[in-house]
Protein backbone atom coordinates (compact mmCIF):
# COMPACT_ATOMS: atom_id res chain seq x y z
CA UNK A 1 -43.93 -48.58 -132.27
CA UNK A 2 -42.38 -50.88 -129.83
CA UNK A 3 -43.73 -53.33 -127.39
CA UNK A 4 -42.65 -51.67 -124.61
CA UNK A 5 -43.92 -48.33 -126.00
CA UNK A 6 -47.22 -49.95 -126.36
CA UNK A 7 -47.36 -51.34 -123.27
CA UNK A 8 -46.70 -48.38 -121.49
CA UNK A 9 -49.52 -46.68 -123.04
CA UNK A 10 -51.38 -49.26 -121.97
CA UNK A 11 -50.52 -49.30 -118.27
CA UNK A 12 -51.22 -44.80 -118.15
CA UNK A 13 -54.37 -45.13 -119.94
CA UNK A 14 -55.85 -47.70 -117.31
CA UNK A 15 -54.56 -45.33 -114.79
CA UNK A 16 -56.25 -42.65 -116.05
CA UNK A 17 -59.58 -44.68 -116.00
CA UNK A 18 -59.15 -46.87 -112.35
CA UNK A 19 -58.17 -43.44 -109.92
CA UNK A 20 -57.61 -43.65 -106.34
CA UNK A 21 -60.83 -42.27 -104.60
CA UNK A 22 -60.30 -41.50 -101.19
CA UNK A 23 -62.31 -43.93 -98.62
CA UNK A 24 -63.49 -41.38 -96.55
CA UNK A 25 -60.91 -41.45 -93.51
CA UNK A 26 -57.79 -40.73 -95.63
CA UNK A 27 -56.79 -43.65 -96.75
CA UNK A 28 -57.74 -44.47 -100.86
CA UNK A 29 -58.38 -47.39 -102.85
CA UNK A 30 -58.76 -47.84 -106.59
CA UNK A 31 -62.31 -47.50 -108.41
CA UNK A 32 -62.18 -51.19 -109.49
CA UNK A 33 -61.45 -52.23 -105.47
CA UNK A 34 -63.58 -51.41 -102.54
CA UNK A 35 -62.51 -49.91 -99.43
CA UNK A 36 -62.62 -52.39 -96.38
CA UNK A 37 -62.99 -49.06 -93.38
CA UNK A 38 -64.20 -45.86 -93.77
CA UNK A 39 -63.28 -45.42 -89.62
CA UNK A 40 -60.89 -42.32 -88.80
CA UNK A 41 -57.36 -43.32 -87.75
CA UNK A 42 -57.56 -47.12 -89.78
CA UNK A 43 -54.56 -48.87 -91.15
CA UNK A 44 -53.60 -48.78 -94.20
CA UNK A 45 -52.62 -52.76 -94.15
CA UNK A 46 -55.50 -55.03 -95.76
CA UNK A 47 -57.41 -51.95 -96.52
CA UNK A 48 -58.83 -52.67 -99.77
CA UNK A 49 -60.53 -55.53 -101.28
CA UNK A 50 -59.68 -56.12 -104.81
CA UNK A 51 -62.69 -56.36 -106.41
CA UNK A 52 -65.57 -53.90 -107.30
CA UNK A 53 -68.36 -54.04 -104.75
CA UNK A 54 -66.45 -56.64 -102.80
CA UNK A 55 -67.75 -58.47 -99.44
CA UNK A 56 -65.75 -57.90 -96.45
CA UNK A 57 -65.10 -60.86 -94.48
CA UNK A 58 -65.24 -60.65 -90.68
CA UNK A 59 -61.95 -61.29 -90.68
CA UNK A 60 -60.79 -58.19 -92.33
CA UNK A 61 -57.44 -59.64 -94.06
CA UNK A 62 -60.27 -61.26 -96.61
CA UNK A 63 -62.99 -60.82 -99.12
CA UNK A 64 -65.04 -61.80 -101.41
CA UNK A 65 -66.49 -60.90 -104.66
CA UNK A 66 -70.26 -59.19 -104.77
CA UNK A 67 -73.20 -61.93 -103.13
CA UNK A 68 -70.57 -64.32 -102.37
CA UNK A 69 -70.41 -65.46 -98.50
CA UNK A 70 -67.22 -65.66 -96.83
CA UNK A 71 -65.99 -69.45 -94.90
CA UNK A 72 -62.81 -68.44 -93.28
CA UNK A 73 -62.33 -71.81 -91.84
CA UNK A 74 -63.01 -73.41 -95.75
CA UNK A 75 -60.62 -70.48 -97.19
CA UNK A 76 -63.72 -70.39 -99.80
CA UNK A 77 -66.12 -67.78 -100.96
CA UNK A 78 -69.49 -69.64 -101.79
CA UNK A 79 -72.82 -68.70 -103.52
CA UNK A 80 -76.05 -69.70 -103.21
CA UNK A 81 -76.31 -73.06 -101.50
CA UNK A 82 -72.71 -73.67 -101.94
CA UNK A 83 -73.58 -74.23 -105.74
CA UNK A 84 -70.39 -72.02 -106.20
CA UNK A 85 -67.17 -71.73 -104.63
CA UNK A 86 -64.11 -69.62 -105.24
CA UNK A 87 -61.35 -69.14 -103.09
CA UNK A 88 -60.69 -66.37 -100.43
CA UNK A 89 -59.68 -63.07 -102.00
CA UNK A 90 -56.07 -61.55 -99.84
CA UNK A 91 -56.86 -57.79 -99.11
CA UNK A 92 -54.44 -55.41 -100.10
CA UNK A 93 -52.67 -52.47 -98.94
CA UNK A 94 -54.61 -49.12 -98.85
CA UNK A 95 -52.61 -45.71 -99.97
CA UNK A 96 -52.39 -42.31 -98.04
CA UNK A 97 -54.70 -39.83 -99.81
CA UNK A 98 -52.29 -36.86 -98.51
CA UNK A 99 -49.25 -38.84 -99.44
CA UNK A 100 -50.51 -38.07 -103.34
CA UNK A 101 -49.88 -34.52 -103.25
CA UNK A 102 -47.54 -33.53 -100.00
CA UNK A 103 -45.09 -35.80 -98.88
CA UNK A 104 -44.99 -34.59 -95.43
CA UNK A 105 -45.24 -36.08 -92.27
CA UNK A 106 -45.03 -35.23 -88.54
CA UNK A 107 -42.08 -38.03 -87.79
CA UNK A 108 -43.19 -37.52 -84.24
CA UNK A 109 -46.74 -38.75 -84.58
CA UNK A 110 -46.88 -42.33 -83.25
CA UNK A 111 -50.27 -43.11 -85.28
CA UNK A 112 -48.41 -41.42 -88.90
CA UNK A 113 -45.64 -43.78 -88.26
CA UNK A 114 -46.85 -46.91 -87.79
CA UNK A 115 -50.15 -46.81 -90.41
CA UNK A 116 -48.24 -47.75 -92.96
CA UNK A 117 -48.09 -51.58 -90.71
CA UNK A 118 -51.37 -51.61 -89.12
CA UNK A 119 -54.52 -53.24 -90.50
CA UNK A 120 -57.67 -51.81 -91.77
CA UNK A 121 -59.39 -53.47 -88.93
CA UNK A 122 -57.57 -51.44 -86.44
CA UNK A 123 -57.51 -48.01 -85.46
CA UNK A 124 -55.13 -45.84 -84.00
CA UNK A 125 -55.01 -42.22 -81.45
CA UNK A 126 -51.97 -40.83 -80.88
CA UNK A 127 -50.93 -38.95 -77.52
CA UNK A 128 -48.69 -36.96 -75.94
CA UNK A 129 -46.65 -39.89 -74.79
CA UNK A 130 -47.06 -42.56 -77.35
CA UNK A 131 -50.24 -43.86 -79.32
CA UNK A 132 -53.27 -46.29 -78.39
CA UNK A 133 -54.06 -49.17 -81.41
CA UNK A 134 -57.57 -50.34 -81.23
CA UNK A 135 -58.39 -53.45 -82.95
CA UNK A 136 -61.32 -55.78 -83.72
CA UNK A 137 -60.49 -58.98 -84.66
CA UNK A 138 -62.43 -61.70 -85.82
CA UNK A 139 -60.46 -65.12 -84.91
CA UNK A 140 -60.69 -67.82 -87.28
CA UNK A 141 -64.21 -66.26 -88.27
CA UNK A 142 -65.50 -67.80 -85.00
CA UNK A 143 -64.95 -64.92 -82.27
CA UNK A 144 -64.40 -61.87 -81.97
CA UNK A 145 -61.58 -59.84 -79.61
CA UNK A 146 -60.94 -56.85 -78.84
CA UNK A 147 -57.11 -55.88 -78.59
CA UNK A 148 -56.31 -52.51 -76.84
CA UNK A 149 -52.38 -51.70 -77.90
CA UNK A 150 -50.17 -48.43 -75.65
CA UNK A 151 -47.24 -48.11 -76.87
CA UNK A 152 -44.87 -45.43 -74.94
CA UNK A 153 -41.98 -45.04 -77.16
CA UNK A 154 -40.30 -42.43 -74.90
CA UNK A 155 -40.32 -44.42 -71.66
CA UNK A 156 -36.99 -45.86 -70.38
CA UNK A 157 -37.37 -48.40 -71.25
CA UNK A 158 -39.92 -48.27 -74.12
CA UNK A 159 -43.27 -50.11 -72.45
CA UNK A 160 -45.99 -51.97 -74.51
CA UNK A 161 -49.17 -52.57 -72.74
CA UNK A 162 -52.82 -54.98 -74.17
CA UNK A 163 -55.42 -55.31 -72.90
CA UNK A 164 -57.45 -58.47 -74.13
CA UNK A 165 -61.18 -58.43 -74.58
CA UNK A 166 -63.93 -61.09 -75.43
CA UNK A 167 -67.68 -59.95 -74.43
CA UNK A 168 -69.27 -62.87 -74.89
CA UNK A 169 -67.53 -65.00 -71.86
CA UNK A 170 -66.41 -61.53 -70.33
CA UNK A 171 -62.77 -62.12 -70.84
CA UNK A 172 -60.61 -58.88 -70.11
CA UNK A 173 -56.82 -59.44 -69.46
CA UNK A 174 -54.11 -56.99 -69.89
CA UNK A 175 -50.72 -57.93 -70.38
CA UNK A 176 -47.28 -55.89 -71.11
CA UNK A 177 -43.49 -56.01 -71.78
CA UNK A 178 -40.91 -53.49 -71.24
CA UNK A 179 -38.25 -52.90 -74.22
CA UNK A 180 -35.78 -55.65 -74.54
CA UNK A 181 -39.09 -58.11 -73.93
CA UNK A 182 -40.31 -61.07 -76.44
CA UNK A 183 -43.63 -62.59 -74.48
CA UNK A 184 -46.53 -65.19 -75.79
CA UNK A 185 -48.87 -64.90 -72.91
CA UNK A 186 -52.21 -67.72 -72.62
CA UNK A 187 -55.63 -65.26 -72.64
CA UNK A 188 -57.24 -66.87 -69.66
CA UNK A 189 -60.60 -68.81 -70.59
CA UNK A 190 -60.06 -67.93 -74.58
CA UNK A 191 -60.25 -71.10 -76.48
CA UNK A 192 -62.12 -71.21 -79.93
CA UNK A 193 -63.09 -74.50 -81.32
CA UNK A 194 -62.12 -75.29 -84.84
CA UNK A 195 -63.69 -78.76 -86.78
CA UNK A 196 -60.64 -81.44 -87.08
CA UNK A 197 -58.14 -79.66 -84.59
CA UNK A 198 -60.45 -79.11 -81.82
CA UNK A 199 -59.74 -76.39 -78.88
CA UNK A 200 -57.79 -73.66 -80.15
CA UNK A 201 -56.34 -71.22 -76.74
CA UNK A 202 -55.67 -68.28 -78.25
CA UNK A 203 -52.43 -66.29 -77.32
CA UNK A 204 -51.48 -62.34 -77.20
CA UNK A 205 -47.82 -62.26 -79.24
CA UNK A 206 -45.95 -59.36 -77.33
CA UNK A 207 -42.07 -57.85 -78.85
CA UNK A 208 -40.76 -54.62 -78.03
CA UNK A 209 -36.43 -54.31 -78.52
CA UNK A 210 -34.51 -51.24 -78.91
CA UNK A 211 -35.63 -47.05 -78.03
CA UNK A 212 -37.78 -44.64 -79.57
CA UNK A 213 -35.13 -44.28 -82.37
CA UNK A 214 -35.19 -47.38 -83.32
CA UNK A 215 -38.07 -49.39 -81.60
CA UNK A 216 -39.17 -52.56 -82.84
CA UNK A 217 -42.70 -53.32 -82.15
CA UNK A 218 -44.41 -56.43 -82.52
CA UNK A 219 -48.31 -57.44 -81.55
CA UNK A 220 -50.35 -60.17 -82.46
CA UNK A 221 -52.60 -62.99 -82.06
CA UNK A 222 -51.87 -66.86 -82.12
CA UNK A 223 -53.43 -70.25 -81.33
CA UNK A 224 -52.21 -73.29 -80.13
CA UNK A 225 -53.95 -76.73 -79.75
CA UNK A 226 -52.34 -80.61 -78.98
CA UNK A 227 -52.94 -82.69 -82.33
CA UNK A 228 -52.01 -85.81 -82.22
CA UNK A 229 -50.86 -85.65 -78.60
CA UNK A 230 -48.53 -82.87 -79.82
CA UNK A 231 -48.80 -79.26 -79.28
CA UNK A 232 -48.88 -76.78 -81.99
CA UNK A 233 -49.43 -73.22 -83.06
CA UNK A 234 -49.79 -70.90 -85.46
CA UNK A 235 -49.42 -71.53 -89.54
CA UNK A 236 -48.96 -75.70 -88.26
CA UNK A 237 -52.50 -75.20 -87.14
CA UNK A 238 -54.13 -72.72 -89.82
CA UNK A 239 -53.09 -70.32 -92.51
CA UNK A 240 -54.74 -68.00 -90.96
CA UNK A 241 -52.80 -67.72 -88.17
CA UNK A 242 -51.02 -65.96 -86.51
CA UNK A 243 -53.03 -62.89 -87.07
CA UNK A 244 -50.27 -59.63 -86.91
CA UNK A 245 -51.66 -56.48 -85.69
CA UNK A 246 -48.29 -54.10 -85.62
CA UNK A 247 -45.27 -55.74 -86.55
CA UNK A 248 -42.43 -53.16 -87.84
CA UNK A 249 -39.22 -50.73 -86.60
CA UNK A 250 -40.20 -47.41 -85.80
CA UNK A 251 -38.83 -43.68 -85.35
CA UNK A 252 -40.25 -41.33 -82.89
CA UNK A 253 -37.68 -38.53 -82.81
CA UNK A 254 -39.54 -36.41 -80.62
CA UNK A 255 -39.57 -37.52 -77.17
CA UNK A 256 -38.81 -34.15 -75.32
C-alpha cells in the first residue's frame, strides 16, 4: 500500500478516536483539548485549549497544560516553585456543534454572524436592531475590564457604541463611532503597570466602514507607554497586545 494510503488511514482512525464533544453552549472542542467557556452565546475564537485537562489562563487567548500556573507577562507556564517552565500554550478556534450536521444559518442574526470572530472570553445577545458583545478581559494578566460592544448594523450610518469598565478604580467610559469612523480613544484613569516598561494607559480600538451589507467592524484593546522618552503601543510594547475582540466584514441582510 502506499504512503499516502497509509497515511490517510492514519489521519480517519485518530478521528474516529479524538471526536468533537460539544462544550455545553454549542460550541465543541476535541476530546484531547479542553473547552475554555461553557457560557451561552461565547465565541468561537480561542475557544479551546489544546491540551487534555488544560489550565485556562486569565487571559483567555492562553493556557497551560494540567498543574501548570500561567505568567502572562513571562509568556511561561511554570510548576512547582518555578522548578519547571514551558512556554504559553495559543488557544485555538472552537467549532459550531450545529454546523456538524445542518449547515444553516439565520444570515440576519448579528450574534450567528460574527461568532465565527469573537473570542471565547466574550459573549454575545442579539436584538432586534443589532447585537450587544460582552467581554471580560484580563489585560496583560494584571486587570481586568469589562468591554460592553452595540453594534447597529441597520442605522444610517451603521453606529458602534463601548462602554469601558474597571471595578476596582470605578472606571466606566463609553465611547462610539458612526460608520466611516477609525478612533483610538485614552480610557480615562486606566493605566496598568508592567515591570521594565512601566505605566501602560490602556486604549479602546474603535473601526466601523461601510453598511449592513458589507460592514466592517473592528474592536479592541491597546496600550501605550513612553520608553525611552518615546511613545509606543501595541506589539512594540508586548506580544500580547493589542488584544482584538471583533475584528471582521459582516452581512446583515435583514434590516427591514
Amino acid at each position: 500500500k502506499s504512503a499516502a494510503f497509509l497515511v490517510v488511514s492514519f489521519i480517519n482512525a485518530f478521528a474516529k478516536v479524538d471526536p468533537v464533544r460539544d462544550c455545553g453552549n454549542g460550541n465543541g472542542c476535541l476530546f484531547s483539548q479542553t473547552c475554555v467557556s461553557g457560557t451561552e452565546g461565547a465565541g468561537l475564537l480561542h475557544g479551546c485549549a489544546p491540551a487534555p485537562k488544560a489550565v485556562v489562563c486569565e487571559d483567555a487567548r492562553f493556557s497551560c497544560p494540567s498543574h501548570f500556573t500561567c505568567n502572562i507577562t513571562g509568556n511561561s507556564c511554570e510548576y512547582g516553585n518555578n522548578v519547571v517552565s514551558v512556554p504559553l500554550m495559543t488557544n485555538v478556534k472552537a467549532v459550531r456543534i450545529i454546523d456538524q450536521s445542518q449547515d444553516v444559518r439565520d444570515s440576519s442574526d448579528f450574534c450567528s454572524e460574527v461568532k465565527k470572530h469573537l473570542s471565547s472570553d466574550c459573549n454575545c445577545v442579539s436584538s432586534t436592531k443589532g447585537g450587544v458583545v460582552n467581554c471580560s478581559i484580563s489585560v496583560l494578566g494584571k486587570d481586568t475590564v469589562e468591554v460592553i460592544a452595540e453594534v447597529m448594523p441597520c442605522g444610517n450610518p451603521a453606529q458602534l457604541t463601548a462602554e469601558i469598565k474597571e471595578t476596582v478604580l470605578g472606571i466606566h467610559s463609553t465611547f462610539g463611532v458612526k460608520s466611516g469612523e477609525t478612533e483610538q480613544f485614552a480610557v480615562p484613569g486606566l493605566t496598568i503597570g508592567v515591570p521594565v516598561i512601566g505605566n501602560i494607559g490602556i486604549y479602546a480600538d474603535l473601526e466601523l466602514k461601510g453598511n449592513a451589507s458589507h460592514l466592517e467592524i473592528n474592536v479592541g484593546l491597546d496600550g501605550c507607554a513612553k520608553v525611552l522618552g518615546k511613545t509606543n503601543c501595541g506589539e512594540k510594547l508586548t506580544d500580547k497586545l493589542p488584544i482584538t475582540i471583533l475584528d471582521g466584514t459582516y452581512s446583515f441582510e435583514d434590516c427591514n
